[in-house]
C-alpha atoms as a PDB file:
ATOM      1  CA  UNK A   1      -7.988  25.928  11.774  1.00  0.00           C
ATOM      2  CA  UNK A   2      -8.717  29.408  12.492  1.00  0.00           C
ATOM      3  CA  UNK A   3     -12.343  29.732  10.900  1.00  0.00           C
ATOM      4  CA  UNK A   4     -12.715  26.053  13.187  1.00  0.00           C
ATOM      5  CA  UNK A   5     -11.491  28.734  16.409  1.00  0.00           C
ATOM      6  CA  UNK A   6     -14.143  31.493  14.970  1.00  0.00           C
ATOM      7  CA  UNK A   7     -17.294  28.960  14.427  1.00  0.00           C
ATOM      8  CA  UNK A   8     -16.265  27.677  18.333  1.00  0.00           C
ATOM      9  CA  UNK A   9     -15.995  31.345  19.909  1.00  0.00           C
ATOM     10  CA  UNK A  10     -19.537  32.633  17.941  1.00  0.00           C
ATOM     11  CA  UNK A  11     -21.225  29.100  19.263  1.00  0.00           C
ATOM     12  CA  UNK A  12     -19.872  29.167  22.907  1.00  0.00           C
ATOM     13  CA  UNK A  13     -21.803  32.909  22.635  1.00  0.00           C
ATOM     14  CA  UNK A  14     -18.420  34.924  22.906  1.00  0.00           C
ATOM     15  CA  UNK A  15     -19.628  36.777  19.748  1.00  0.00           C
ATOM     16  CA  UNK A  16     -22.027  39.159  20.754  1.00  0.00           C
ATOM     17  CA  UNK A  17     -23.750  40.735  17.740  1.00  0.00           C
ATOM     18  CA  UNK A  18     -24.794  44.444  17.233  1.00  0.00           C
ATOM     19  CA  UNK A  19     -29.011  44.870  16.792  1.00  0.00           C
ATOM     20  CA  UNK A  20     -30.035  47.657  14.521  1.00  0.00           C
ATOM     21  CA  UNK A  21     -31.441  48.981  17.844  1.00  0.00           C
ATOM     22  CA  UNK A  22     -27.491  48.894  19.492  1.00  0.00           C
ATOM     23  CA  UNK A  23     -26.395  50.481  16.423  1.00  0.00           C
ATOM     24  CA  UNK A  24     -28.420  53.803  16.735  1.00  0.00           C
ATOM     25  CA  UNK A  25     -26.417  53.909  20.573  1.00  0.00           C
ATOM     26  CA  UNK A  26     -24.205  56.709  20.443  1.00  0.00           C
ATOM     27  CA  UNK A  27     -20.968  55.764  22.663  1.00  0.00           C
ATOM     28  CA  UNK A  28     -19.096  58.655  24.518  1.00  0.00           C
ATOM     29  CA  UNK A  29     -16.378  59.886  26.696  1.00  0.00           C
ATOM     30  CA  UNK A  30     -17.686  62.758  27.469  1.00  0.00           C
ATOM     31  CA  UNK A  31     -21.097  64.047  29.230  1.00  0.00           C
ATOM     32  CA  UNK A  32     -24.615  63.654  27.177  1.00  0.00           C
ATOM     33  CA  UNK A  33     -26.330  67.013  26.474  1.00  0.00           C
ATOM     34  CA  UNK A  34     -27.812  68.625  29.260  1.00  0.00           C
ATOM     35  CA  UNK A  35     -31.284  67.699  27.762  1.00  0.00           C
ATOM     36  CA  UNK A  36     -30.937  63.914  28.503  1.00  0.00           C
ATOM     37  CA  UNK A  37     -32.217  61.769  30.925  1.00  0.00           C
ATOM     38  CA  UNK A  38     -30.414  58.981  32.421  1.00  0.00           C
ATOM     39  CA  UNK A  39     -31.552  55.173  31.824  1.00  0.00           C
ATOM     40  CA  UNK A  40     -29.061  53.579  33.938  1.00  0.00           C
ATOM     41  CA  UNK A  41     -25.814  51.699  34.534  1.00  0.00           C
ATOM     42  CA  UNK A  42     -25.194  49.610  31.813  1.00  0.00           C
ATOM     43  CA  UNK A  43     -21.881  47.402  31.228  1.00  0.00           C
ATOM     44  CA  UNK A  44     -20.966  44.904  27.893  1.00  0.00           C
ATOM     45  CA  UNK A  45     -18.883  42.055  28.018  1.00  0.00           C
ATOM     46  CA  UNK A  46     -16.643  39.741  25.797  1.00  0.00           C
ATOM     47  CA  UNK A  47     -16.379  36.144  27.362  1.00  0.00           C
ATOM     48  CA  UNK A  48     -13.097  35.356  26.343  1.00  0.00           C
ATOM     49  CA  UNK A  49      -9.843  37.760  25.373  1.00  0.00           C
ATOM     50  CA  UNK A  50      -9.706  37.920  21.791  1.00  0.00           C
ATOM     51  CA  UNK A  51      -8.501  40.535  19.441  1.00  0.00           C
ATOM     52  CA  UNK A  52     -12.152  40.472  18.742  1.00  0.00           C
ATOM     53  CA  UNK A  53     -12.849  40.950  22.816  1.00  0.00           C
ATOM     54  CA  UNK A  54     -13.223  44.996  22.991  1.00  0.00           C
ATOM     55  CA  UNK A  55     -15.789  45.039  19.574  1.00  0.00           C
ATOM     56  CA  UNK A  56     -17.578  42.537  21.271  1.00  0.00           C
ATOM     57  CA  UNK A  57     -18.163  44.112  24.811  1.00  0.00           C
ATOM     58  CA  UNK A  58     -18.769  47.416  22.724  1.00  0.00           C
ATOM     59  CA  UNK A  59     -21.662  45.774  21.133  1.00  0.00           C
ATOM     60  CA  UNK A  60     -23.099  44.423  24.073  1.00  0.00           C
ATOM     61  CA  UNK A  61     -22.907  47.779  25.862  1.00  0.00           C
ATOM     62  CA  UNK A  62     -24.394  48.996  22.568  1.00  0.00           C
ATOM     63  CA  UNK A  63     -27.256  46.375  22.756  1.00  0.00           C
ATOM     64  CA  UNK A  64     -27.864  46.942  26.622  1.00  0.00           C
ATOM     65  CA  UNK A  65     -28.002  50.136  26.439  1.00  0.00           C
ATOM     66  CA  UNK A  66     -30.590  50.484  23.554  1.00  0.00           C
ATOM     67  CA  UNK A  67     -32.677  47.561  25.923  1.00  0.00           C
ATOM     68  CA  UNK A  68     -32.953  50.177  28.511  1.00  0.00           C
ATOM     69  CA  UNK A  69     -34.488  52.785  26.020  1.00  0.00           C
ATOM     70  CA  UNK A  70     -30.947  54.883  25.561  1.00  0.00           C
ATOM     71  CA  UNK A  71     -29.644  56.184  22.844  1.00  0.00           C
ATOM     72  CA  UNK A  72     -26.324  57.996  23.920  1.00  0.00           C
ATOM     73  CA  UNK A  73     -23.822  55.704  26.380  1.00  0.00           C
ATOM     74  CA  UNK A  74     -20.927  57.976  28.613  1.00  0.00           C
ATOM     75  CA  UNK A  75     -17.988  55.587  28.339  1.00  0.00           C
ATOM     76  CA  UNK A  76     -16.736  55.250  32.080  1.00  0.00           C
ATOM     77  CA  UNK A  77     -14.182  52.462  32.223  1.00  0.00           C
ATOM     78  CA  UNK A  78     -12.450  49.830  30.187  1.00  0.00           C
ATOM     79  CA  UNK A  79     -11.133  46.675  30.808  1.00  0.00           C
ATOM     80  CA  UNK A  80      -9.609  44.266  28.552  1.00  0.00           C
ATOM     81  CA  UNK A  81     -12.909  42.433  27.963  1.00  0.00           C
ATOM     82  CA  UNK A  82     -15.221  44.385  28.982  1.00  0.00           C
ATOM     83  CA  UNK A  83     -17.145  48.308  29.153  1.00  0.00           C
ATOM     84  CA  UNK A  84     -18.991  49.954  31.566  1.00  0.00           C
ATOM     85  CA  UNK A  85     -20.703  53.756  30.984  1.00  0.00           C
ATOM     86  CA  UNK A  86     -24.102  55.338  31.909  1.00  0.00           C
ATOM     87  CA  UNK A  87     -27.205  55.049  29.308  1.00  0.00           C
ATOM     88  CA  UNK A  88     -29.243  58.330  28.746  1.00  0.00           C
ATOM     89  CA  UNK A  89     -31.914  58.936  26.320  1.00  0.00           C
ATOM     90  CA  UNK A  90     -31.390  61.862  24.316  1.00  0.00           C
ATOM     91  CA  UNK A  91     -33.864  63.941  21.988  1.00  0.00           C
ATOM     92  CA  UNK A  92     -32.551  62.500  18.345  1.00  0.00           C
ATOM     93  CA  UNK A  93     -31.051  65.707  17.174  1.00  0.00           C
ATOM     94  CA  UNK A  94     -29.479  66.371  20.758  1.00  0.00           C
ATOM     95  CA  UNK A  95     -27.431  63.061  20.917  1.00  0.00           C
ATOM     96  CA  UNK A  96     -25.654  63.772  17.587  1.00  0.00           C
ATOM     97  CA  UNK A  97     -24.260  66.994  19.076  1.00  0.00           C
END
């Protein structure tokens, strides 16, 4: 029964998936390095709530954000299934800081 409820979630496109470009996103609290430049608003989403839900909208943030040309996300709110933050992109030594 349950792998029935995880093959209907990842078809009805609940699951969102991380690219290899959304996993090079860095995904922060706190303000990017002075050196960055700001991309944009970006927000991820999990269609339904899951225990799976918050993974799900961080991925998408992840993937939206790396879309944009970011690699460093400052987290601004949380909801139960879903993320919101501000994309910069950020010299590659610079964003590990």
């Amino acid at each position: 029964m349950r792998s029935l409820i995880l093959l209907t979630l990842i078809s009805s496109g609940c699951a969102v998936a991380l690219t290899d470009a959304g996993s090079r996103v860095q995904v922060m609290k706190s303000d990017p390095p002075a050196v960055c430049r700001e991309k944009g608003s970006v927000s991820g989403h999990a269609g339904v709530a899951t225990p799976s839900a918050s993974t799900w909208a961080r991925n998408d943030l992840r993937n939206q954000a790396a879309n944009a040309g970011a690699n460093y996300v400052r987290l601004e709110s949380i909801s139960g299934r879903g993320e919101q933050g501000t994309a910069y992109l950020c010299p590659t030594d610079a964003a590990a800081q």
